[in-house]
C-alpha atoms as a PDB file:
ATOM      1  CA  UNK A   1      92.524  52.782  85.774  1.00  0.00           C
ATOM      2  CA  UNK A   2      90.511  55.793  85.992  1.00  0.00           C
ATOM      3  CA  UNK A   3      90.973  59.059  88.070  1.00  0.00           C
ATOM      4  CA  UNK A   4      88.176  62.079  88.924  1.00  0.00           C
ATOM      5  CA  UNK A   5      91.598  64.333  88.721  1.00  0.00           C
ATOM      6  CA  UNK A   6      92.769  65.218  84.884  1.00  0.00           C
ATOM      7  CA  UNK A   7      95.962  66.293  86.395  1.00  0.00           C
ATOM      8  CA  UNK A   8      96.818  63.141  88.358  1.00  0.00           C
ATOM      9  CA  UNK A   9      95.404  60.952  85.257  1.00  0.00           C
ATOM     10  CA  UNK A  10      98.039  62.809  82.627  1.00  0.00           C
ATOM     11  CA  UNK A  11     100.915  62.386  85.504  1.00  0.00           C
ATOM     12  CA  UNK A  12     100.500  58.866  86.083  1.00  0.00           C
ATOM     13  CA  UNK A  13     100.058  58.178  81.943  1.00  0.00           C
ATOM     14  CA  UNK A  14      96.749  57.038  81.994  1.00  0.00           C
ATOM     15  CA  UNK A  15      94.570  58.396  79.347  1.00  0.00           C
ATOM     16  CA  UNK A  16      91.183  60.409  80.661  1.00  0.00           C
ATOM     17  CA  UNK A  17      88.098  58.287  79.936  1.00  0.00           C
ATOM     18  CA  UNK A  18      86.014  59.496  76.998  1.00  0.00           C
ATOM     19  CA  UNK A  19      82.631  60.152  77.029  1.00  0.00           C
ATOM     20  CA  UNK A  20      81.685  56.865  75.237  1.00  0.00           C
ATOM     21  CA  UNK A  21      83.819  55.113  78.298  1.00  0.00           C
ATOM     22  CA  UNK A  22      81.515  56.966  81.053  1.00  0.00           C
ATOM     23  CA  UNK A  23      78.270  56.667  79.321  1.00  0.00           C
ATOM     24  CA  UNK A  24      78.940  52.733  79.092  1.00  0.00           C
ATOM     25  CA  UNK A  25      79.731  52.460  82.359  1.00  0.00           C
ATOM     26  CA  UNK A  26      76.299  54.177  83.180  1.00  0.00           C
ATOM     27  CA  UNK A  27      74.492  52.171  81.129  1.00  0.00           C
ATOM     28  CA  UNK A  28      75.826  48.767  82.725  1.00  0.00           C
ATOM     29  CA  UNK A  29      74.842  50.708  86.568  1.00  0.00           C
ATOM     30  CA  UNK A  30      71.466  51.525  84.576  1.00  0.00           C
ATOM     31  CA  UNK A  31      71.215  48.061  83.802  1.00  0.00           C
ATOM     32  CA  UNK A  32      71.869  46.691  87.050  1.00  0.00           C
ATOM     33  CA  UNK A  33      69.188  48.582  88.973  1.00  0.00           C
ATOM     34  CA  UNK A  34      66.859  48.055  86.377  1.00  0.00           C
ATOM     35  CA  UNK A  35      66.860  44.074  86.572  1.00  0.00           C
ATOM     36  CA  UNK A  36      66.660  44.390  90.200  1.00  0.00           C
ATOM     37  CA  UNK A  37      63.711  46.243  90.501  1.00  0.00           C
ATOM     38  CA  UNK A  38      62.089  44.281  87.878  1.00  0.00           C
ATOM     39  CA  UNK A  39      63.179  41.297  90.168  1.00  0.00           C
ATOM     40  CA  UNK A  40      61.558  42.740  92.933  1.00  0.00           C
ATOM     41  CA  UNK A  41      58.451  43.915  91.128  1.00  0.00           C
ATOM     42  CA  UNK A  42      57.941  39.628  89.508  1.00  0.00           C
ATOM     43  CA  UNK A  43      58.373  38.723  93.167  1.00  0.00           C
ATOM     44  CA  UNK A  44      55.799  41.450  94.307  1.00  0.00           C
ATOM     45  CA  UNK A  45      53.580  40.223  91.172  1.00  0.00           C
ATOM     46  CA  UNK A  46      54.294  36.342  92.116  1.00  0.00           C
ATOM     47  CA  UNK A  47      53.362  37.145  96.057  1.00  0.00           C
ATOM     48  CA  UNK A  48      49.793  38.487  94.915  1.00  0.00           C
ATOM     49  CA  UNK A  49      48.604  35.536  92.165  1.00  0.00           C
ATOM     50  CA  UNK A  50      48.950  32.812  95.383  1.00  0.00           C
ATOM     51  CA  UNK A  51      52.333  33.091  96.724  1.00  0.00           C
ATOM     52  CA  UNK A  52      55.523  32.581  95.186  1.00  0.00           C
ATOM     53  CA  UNK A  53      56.321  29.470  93.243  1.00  0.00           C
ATOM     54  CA  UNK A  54      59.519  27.638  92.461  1.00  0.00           C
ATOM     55  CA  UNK A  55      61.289  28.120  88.987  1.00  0.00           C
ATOM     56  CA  UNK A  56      64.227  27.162  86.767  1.00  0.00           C
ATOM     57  CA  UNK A  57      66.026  29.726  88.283  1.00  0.00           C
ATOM     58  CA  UNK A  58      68.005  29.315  92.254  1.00  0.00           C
ATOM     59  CA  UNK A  59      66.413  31.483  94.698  1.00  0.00           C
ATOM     60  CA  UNK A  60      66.730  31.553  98.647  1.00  0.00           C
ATOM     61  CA  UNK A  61      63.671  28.861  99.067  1.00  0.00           C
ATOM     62  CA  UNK A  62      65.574  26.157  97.124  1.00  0.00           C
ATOM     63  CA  UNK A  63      66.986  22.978  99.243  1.00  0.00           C
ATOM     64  CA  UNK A  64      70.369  23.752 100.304  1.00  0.00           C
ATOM     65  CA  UNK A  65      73.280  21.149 101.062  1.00  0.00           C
ATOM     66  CA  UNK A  66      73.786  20.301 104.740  1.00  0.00           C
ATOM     67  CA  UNK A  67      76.820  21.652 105.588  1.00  0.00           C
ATOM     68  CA  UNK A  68      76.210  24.690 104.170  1.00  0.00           C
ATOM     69  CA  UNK A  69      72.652  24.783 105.688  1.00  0.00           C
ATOM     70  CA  UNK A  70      74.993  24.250 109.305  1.00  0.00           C
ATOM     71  CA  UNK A  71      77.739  26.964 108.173  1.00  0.00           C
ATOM     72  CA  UNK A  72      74.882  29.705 107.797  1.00  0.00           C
ATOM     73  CA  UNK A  73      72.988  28.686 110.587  1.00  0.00           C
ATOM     74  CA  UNK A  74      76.556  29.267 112.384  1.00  0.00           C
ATOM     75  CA  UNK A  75      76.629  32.496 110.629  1.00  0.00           C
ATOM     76  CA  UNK A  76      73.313  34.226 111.215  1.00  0.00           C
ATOM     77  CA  UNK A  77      73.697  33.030 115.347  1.00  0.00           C
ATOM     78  CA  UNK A  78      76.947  34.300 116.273  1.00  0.00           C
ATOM     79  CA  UNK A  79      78.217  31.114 116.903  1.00  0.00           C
ATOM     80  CA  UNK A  80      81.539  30.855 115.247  1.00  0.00           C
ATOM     81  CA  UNK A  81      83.986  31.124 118.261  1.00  0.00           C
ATOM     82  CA  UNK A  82      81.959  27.992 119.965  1.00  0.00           C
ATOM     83  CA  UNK A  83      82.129  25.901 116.687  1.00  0.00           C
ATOM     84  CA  UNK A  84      85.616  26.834 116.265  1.00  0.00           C
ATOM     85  CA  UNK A  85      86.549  25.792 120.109  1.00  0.00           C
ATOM     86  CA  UNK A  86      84.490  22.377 119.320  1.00  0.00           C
ATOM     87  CA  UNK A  87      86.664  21.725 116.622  1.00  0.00           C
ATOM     88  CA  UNK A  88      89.575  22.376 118.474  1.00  0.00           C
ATOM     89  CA  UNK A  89      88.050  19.664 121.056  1.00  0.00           C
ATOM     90  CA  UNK A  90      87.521  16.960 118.661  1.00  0.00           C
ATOM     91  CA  UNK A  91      91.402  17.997 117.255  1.00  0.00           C
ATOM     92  CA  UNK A  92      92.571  18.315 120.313  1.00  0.00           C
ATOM     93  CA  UNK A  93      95.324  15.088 120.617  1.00  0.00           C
ATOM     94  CA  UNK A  94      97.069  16.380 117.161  1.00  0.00           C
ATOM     95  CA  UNK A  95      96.821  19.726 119.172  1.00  0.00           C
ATOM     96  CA  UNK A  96      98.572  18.736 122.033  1.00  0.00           C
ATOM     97  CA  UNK A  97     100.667  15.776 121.066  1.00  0.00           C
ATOM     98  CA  UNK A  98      99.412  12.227 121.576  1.00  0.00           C
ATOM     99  CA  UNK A  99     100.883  12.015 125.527  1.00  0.00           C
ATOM    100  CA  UNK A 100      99.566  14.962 126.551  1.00  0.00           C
ATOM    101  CA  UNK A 101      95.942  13.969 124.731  1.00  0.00           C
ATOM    102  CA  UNK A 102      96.008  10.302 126.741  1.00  0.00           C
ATOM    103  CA  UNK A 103      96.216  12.000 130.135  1.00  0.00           C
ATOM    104  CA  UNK A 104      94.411  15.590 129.664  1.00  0.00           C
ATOM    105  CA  UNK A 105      91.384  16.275 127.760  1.00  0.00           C
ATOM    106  CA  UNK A 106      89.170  19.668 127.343  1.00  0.00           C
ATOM    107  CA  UNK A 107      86.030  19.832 129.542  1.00  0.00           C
ATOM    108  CA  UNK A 108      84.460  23.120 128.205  1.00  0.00           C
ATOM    109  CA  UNK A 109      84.748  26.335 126.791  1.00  0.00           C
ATOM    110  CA  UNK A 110      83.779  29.851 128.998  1.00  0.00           C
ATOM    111  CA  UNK A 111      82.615  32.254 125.859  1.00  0.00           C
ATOM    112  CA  UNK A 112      82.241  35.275 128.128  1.00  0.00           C
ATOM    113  CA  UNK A 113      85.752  34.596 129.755  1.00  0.00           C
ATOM    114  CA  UNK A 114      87.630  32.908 126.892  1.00  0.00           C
ATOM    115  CA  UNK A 115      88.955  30.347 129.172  1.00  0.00           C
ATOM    116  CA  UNK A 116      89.076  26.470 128.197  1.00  0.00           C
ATOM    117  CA  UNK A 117      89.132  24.144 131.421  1.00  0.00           C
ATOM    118  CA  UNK A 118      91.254  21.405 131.166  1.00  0.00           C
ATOM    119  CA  UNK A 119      91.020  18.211 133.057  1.00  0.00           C
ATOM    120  CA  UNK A 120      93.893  15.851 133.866  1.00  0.00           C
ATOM    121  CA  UNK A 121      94.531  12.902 135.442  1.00  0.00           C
ATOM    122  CA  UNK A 122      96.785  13.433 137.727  1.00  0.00           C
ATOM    123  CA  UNK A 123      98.685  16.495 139.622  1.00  0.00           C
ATOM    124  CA  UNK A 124     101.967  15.871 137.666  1.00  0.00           C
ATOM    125  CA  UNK A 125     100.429  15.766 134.365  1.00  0.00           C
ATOM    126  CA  UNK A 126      98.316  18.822 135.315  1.00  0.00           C
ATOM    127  CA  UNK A 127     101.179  20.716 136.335  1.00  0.00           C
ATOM    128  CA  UNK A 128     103.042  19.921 133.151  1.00  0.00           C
ATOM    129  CA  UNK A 129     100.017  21.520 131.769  1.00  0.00           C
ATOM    130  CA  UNK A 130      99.995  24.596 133.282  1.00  0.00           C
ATOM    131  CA  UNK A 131     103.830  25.186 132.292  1.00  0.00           C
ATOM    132  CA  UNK A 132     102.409  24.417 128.725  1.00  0.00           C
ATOM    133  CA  UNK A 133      99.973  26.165 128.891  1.00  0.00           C
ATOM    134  CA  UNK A 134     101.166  29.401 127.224  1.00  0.00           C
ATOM    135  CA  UNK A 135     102.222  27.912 124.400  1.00  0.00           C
ATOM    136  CA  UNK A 136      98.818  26.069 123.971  1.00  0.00           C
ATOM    137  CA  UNK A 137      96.936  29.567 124.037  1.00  0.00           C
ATOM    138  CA  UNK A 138      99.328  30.680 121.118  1.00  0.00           C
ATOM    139  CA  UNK A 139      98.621  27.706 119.385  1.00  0.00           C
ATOM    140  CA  UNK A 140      95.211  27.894 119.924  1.00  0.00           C
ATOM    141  CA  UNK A 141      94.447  31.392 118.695  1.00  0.00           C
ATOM    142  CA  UNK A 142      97.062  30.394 115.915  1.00  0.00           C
ATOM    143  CA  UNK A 143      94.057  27.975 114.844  1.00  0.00           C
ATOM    144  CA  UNK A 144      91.168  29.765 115.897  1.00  0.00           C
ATOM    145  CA  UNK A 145      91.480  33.644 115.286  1.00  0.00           C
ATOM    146  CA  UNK A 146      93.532  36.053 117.536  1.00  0.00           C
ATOM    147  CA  UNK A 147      91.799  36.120 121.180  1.00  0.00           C
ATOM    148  CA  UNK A 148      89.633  33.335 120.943  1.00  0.00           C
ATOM    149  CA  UNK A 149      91.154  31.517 123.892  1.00  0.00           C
ATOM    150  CA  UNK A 150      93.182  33.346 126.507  1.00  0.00           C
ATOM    151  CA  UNK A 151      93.484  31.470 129.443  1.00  0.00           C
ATOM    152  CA  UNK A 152      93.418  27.554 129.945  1.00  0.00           C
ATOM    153  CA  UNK A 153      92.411  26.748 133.058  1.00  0.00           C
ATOM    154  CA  UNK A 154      93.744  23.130 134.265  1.00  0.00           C
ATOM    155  CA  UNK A 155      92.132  21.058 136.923  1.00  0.00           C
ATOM    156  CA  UNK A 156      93.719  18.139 138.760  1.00  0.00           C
ATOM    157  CA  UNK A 157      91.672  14.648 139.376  1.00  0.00           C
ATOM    158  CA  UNK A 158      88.330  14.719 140.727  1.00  0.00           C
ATOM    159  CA  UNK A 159      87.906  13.026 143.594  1.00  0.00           C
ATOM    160  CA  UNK A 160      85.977  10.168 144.235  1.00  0.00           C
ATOM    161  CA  UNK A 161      82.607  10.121 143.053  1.00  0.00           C
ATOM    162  CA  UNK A 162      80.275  10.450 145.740  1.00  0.00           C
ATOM    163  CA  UNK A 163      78.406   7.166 146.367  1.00  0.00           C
ATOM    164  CA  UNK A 164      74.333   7.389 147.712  1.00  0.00           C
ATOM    165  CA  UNK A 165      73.474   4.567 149.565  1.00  0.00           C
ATOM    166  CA  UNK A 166      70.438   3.697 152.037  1.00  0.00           C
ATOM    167  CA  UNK A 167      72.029   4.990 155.040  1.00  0.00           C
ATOM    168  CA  UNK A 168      73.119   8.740 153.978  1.00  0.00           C
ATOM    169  CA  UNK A 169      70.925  11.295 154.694  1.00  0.00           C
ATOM    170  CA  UNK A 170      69.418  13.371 152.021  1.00  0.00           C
ATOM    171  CA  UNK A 171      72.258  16.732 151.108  1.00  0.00           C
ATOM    172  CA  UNK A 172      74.488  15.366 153.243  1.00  0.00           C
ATOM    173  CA  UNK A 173      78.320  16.099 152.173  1.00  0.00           C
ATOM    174  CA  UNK A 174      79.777  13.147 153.303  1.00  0.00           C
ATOM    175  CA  UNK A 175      81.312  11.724 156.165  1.00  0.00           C
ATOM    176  CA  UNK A 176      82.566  15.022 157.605  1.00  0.00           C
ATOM    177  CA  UNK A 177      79.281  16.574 157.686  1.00  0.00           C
ATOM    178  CA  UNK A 178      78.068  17.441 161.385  1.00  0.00           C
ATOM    179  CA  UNK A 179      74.003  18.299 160.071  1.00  0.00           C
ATOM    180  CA  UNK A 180      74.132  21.253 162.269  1.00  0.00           C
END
């Protein structure tokens, strides 16, 4: 342990570094630089004989494994949150609890908003949710980082699909639409 203070170096009982201690520590800096420029320059060198070719040595234009190929790709875009919440969708009965997973299941995730929607399927089980759903968001941020998810928002059962047939009438909104 060094210290730039003599004073605080003899109180604490560490001895103050020598000159032979300093001036190895500036070589190894010395060092350092040096073998990056040189790097730099061989690059430089490389770039002008036809373009830089591959060697024994790993640099950044060697293939590179899937997953980690994803998981920087993830990186450089921002996109961490969304992968995160995706996980959480494809986890999401070992979230939740097996019953809960056979009768509600995550729709999509609202980045700007931080909400998840939620769809059940039915009004009891969706109001079951929305008691739960407090203790979902803490579990959820538990998993995914403090403030990824702060609201779930929980949707009863659609209702029926809406069925096209040859005597609607093109935008119409169904049988209680007065077209005018």
């Amino acid at each position: 342990m060094t210290t730039d203070d003599p004073k605080k170096a003899t109180e604490q009982g560490a001895p103050e570094p020598s000159g032979v201690d300093l001036a190895r520590v500036a070589l190894r800096a010395a060092k350092e630089q040096a073998r990056a420029r040189g790097d730099a320059v061989q690059q430089k060198k490389q770039a002008r004989r036809g373009g830089l070719r591959s060697g024994a040595r790993a640099d950044g234009r060697d293939p590179m494994a899937l997953g980690a190929a994803i998981n920087r790709l993830i990186t450089e875009r921002g996109w961490e949150a969304p992968a995160a919440v995706g996980g959480v969708m494809g986890r999401w009965p070992q979230i939740v609890g097996e019953d809960v997973a056979k009768h509600c299941v995550p729709e999509r995730y609202d980045e700007d908003e931080r909400v998840l929607i939620v769809r059940c399927d039915s009004t009891a089980w969706a109001t079951n949710l929305r008691l739960l759903a407090p203790t979902l968001v803490a579990r959820l941020n538990e998993d995914l980082g403090h403030g990824t998810v702060q609201l779930i928002k929980v949707n009863g059962p659609g209702g029926p699909a809406r069925r096209y047939g040859p005597l609607r009438a093109p935008g119409s909104t169904g049988p209680g639409d007065t077209y005018g």
